[in-house]
Protein backbone atom coordinates (compact mmCIF):
# COMPACT_ATOMS: atom_id res chain seq x y z
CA UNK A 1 8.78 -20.29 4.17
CA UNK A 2 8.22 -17.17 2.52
CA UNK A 3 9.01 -18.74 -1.07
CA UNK A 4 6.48 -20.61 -0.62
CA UNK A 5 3.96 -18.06 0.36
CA UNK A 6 5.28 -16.15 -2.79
CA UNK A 7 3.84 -19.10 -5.26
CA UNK A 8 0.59 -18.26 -4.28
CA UNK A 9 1.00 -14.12 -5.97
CA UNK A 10 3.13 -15.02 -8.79
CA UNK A 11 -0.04 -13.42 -10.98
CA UNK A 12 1.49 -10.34 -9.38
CA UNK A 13 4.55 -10.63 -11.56
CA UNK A 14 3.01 -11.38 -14.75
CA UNK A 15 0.42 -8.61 -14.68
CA UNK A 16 3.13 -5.85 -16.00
CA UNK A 17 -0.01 -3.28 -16.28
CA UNK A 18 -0.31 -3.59 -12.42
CA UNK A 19 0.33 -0.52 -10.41
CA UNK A 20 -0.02 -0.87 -7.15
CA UNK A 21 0.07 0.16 -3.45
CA UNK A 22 -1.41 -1.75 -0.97
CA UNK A 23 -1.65 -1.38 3.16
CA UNK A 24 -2.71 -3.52 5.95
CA UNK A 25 -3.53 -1.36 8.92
CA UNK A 26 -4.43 -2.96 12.01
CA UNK A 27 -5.47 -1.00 15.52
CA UNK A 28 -7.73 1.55 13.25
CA UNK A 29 -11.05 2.52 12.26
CA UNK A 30 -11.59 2.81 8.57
CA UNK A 31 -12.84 6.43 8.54
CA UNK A 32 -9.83 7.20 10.68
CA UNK A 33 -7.71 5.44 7.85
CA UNK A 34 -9.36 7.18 5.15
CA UNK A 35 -9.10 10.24 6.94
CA UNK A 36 -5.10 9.98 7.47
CA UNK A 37 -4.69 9.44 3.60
CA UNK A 38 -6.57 12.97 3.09
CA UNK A 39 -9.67 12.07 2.24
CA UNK A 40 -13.09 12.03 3.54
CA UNK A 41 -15.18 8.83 4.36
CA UNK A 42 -18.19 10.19 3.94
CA UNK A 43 -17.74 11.49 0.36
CA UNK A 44 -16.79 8.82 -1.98
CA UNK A 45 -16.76 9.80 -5.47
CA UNK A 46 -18.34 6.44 -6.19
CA UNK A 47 -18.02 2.78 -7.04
CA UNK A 48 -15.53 1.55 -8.97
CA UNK A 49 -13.46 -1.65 -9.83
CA UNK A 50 -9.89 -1.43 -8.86
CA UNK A 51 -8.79 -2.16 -12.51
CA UNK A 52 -10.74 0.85 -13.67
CA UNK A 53 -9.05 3.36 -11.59
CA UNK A 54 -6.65 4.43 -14.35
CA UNK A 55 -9.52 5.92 -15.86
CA UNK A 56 -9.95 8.38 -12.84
CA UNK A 57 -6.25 9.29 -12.62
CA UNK A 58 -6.77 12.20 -15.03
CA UNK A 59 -2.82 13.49 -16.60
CA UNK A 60 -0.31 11.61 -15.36
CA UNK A 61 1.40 14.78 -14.90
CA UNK A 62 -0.87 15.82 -12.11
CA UNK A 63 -2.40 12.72 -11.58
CA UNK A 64 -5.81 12.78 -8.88
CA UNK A 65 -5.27 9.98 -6.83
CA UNK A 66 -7.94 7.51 -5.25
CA UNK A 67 -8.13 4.94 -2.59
CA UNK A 68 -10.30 2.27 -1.69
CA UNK A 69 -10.75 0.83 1.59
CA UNK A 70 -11.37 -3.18 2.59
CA UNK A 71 -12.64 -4.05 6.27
CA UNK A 72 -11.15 -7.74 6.44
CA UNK A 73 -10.29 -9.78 9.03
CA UNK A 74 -10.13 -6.98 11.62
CA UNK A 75 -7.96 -4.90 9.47
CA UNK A 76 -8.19 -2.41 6.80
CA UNK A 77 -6.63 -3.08 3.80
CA UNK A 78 -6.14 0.24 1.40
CA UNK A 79 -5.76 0.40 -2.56
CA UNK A 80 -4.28 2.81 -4.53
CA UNK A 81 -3.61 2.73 -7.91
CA UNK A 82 0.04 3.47 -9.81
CA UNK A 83 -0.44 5.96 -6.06
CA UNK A 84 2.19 5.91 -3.17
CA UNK A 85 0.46 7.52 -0.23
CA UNK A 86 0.73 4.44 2.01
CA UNK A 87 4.75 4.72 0.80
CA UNK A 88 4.95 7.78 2.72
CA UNK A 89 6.51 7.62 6.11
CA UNK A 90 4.24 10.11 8.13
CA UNK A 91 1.02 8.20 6.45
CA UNK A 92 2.75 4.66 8.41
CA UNK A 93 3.17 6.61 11.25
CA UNK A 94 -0.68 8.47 11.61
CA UNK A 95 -2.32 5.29 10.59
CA UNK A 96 0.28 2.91 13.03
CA UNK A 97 -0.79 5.13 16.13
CA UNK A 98 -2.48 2.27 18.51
CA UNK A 99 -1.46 -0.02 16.05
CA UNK A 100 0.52 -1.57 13.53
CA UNK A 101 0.48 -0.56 9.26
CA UNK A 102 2.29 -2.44 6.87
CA UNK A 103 2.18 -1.23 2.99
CA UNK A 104 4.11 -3.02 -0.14
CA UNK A 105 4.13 -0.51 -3.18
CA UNK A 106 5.28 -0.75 -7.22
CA UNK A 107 4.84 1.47 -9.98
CA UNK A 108 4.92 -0.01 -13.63
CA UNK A 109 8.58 0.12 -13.76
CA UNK A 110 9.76 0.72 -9.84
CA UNK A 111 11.28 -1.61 -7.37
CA UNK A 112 8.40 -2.59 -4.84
CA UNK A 113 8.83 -1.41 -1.89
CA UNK A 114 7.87 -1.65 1.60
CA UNK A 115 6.84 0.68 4.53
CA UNK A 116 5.75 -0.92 8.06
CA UNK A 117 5.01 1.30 11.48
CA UNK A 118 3.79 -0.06 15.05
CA UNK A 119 2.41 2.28 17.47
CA UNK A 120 3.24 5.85 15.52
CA UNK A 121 6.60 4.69 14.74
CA UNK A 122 8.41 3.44 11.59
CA UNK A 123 9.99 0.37 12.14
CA UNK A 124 11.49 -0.49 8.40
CA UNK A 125 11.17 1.44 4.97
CA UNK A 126 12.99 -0.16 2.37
CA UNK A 127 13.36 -1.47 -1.62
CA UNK A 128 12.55 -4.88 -2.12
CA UNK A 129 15.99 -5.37 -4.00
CA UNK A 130 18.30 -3.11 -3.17
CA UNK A 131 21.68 -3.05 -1.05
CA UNK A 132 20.20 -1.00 1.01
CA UNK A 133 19.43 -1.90 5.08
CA UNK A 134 16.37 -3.86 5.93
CA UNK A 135 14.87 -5.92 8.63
CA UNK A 136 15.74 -9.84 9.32
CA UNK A 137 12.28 -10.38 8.34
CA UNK A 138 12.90 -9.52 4.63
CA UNK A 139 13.90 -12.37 2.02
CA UNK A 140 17.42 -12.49 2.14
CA UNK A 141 17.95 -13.72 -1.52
CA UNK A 142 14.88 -12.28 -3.68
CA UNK A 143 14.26 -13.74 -6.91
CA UNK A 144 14.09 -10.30 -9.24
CA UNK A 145 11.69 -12.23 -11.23
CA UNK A 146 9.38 -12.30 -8.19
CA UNK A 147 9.80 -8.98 -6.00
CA UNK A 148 6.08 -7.86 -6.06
CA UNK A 149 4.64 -12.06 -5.26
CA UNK A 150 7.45 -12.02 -2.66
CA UNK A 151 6.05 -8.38 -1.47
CA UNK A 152 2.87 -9.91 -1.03
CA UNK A 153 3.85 -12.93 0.78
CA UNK A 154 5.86 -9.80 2.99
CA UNK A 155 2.72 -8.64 3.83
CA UNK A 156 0.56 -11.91 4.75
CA UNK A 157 3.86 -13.04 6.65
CA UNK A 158 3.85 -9.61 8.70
CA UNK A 159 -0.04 -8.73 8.88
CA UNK A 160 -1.41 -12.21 8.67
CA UNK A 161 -3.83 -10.98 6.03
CA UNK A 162 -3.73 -12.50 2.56
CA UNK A 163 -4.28 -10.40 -0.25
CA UNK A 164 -7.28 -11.61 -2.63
CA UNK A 165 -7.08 -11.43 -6.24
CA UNK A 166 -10.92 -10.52 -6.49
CA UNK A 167 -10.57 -7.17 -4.31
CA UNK A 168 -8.71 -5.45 -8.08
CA UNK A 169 -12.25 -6.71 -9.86
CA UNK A 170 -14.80 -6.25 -6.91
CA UNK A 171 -16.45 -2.58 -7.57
CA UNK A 172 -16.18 -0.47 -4.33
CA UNK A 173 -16.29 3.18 -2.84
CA UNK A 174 -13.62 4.83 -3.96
CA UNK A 175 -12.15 7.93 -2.13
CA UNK A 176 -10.67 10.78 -3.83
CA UNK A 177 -7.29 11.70 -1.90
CA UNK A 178 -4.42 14.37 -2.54
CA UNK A 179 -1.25 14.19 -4.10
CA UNK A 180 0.88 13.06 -0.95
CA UNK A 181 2.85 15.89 -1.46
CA UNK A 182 0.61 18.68 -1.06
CA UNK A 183 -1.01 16.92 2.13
CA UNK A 184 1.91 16.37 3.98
CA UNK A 185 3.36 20.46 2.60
CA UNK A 186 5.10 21.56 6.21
CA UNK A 187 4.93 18.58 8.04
CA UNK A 188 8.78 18.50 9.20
CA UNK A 189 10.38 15.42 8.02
CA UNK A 190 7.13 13.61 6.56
CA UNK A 191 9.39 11.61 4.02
CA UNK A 192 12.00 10.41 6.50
CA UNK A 193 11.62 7.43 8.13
């Protein structure tokens, strides 16, 4: 039961200086990955701990945004921080191709949300607690006290890959990325799902 699953992130709910995107992308290569967030896997800008990352953001006006990438379990799992790349639409569907990408996202104040594509094509894109349609598979009743442990128990439920405390302390590369918006600039209909 997905409640259950949901115990196991509650830290996720009681970190309020957590911003976070995260995406499970299965069927993929992780320079291919890399490469469909805009950056390039041979040029990291070097190793950092997740937690640190608000250091690199820069003005949170024009914020530079970073990802780092996690080969686990057959999957790659990619990290932004306070970022929302893997919230875009056309990111689900170039990483999805062959495949299957499934991202949960909050900001320090936002609804999480959640972004899933198989095969190229986006199968749900929704908030967490909103009226708003969504798949069977999300929790009908969500506790608003636990949207972003429920998000994660989303994501193990839908990816089978449970998300691990340690990878927001564990230094790693770290890939410098562009805003979404001036990657996808003329791609017809990147926002829509």
């Amino acid at each position: 039961m997905l409640t259950d699953l949901a115990r196991r992130y509650r830290w996720a709910d009681e970190d309020l200086d957590l911003a976070l995107a995260v995406a499970v992308v299965q069927g993929r290569g992780v320079g291919e990955v890399i490469r469909s967030y805009g950056g390039d896997p041979e040029r990291p800008v070097g190793e950092f701990a997740f937690t640190t990352l608000a250091d690199l953001q820069g003005d949170l006006d024009q914020p530079r945004h970073h990802v780092q990438a996690i080969v686990h379990k057959g999957a790659v799992v990619m990290l932004e921080w306070n970022g929302w790349t893997g919230l875009v639409p056309e990111i689900a569907r170039r990483c999805s191709v062959g495949g299957r990408f499934f991202a949960v996202h909050w900001s320090l104040s936002g609804n999480p949300r959640v972004n899933h594509a198989v095969d190229g094509r986006v199968a749900a894109n929704f908030e967490m607690f909103a009226d708003a349609p969504a798949p069977p598979w999300r929790a009908a009743a969500v506790d608003v006290g636990a949207l972003r442990s429920t998000a994660l128990a989303l994501m193990e439920q839908q990816t089978g890959v449970a998300f691990e405390r340690g990878w927001l302390g564990d230094p790693r590369a770290t890939y410098r990325v562009p805003d979404p918006d001036d990657l996808l600039r003329g791609v017809p209909g990147a926002w829509n799902p």
